[in-house]
Protein backbone atom coordinates (compact mmCIF):
# COMPACT_ATOMS: atom_id res chain seq x y z
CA UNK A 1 -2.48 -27.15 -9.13
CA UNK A 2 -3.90 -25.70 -5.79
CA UNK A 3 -1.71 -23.11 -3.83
CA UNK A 4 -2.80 -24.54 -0.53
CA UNK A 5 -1.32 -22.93 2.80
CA UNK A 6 1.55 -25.35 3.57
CA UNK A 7 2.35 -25.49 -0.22
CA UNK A 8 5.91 -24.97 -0.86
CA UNK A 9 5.36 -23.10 -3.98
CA UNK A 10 3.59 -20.29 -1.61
CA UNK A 11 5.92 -20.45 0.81
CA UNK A 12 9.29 -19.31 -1.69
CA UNK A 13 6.58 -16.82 -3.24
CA UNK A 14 5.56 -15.29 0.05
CA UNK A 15 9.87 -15.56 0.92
CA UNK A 16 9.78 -12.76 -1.88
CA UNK A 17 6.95 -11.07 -1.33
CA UNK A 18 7.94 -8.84 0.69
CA UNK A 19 10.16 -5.94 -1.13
CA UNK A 20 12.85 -6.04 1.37
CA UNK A 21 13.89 -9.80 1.89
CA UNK A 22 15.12 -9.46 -1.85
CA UNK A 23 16.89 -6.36 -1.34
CA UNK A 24 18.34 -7.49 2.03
CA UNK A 25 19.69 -10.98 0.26
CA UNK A 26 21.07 -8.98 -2.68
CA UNK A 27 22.64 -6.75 -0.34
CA UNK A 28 24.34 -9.38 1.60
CA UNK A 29 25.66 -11.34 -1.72
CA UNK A 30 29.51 -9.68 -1.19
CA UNK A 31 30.35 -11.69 2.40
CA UNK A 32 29.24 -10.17 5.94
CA UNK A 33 27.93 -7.10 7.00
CA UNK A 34 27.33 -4.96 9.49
CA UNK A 35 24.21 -3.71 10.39
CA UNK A 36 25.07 0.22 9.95
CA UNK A 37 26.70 -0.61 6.31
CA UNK A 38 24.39 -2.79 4.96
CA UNK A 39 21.67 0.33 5.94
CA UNK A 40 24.02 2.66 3.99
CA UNK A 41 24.25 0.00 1.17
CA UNK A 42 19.91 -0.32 0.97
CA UNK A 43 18.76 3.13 -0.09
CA UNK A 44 15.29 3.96 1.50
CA UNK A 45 14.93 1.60 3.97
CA UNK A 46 14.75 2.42 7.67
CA UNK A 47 16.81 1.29 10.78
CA UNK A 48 13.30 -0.50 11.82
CA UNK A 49 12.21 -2.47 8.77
CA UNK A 50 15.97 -3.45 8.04
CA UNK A 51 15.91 -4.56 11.58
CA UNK A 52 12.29 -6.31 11.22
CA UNK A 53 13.74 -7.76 7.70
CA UNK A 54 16.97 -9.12 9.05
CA UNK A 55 15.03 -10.79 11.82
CA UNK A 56 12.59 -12.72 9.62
CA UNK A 57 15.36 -13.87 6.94
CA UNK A 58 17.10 -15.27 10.35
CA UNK A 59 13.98 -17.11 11.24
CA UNK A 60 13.57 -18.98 8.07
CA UNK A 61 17.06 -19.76 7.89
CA UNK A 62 18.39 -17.34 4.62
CA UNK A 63 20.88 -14.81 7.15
CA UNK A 64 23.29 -15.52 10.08
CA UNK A 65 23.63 -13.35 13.00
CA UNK A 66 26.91 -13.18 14.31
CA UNK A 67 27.84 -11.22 17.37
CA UNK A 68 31.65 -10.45 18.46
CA UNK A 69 32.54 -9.24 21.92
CA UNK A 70 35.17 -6.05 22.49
CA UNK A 71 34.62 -2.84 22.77
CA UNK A 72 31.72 -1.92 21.33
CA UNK A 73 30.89 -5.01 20.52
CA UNK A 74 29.71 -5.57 17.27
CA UNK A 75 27.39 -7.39 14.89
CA UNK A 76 27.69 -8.61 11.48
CA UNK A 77 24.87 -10.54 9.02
CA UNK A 78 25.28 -12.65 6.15
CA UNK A 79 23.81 -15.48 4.20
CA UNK A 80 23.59 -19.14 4.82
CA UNK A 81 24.36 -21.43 2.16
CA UNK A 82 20.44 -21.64 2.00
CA UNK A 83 20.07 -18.20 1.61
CA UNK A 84 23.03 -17.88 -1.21
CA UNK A 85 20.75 -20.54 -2.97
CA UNK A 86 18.16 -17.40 -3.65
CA UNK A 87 20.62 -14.90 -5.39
CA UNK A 88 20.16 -16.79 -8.84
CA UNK A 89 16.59 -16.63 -8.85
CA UNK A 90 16.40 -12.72 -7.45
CA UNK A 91 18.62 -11.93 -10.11
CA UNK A 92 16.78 -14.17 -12.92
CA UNK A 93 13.78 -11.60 -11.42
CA UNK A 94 16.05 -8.39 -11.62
CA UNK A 95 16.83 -9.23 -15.07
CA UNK A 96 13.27 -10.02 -16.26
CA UNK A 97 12.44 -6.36 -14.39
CA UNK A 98 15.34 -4.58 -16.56
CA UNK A 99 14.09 -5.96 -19.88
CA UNK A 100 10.23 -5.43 -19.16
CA UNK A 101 10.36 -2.90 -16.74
CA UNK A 102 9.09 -0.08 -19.40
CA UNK A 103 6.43 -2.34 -20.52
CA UNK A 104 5.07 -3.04 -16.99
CA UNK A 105 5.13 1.01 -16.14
CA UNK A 106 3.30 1.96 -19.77
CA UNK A 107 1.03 -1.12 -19.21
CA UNK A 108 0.15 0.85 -16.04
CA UNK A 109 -0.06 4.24 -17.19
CA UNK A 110 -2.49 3.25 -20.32
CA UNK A 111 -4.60 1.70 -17.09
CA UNK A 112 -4.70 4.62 -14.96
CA UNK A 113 -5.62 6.53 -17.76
CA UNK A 114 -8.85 4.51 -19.03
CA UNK A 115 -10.28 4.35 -15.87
């Protein structure tokens, strides 16, 4: 099988790829958030990359953005029903990385130190 560019294969791999989509979708699993909690709930992220994250899982259609007037007015995020359909295969992933997480990390260590 080829991986080409359009391939739909590449595109749900390159929909994880990136460290924070998965962390942003797992983080939104509970219901809607608001931008400020859903910071405090993602340890290590900034205000910038959650911001930069949010706005690409909007554009392909995993996270809603939904603004209410008053005073402030606020903003809260959550997940489309196409994004909700990722939260069994990021935790199928989670789980793998819990079993084999020790093996991955001493595979890596015995690497570093032959070379």
């Amino acid at each position: 099988m080829t991986f080409l560019a359009d391939c739909r294969a590449r595109l749900a791999f390159d929909l994880l790829a990136n460290t924070w989509n998965a962390v942003v979708i797992w983080a939104l699993r509970d219901g809607p958030v608001r931008h400020g909690e859903l910071k405090d709930r993602i340890g290590g992220i900034s205000q910038k990359v959650l911001t930069e994250t949010l706005r690409r899982l909007e554009f392909n259609g995993l996270v809603r953005r939904r603004a209410y007037a008053g005073s402030p007015p606020r903003v809260e995020y959550e997940l489309t029903d196409l994004g909700r359909t990722l939260l069994a295969p990021i935790d199928a992933f989670g789980a793998w990385a819990f079993e084999h997480g020790d093996e991955v990390m001493a595979a890596q260590e015995r690497h570093t130190r032959e070379r």
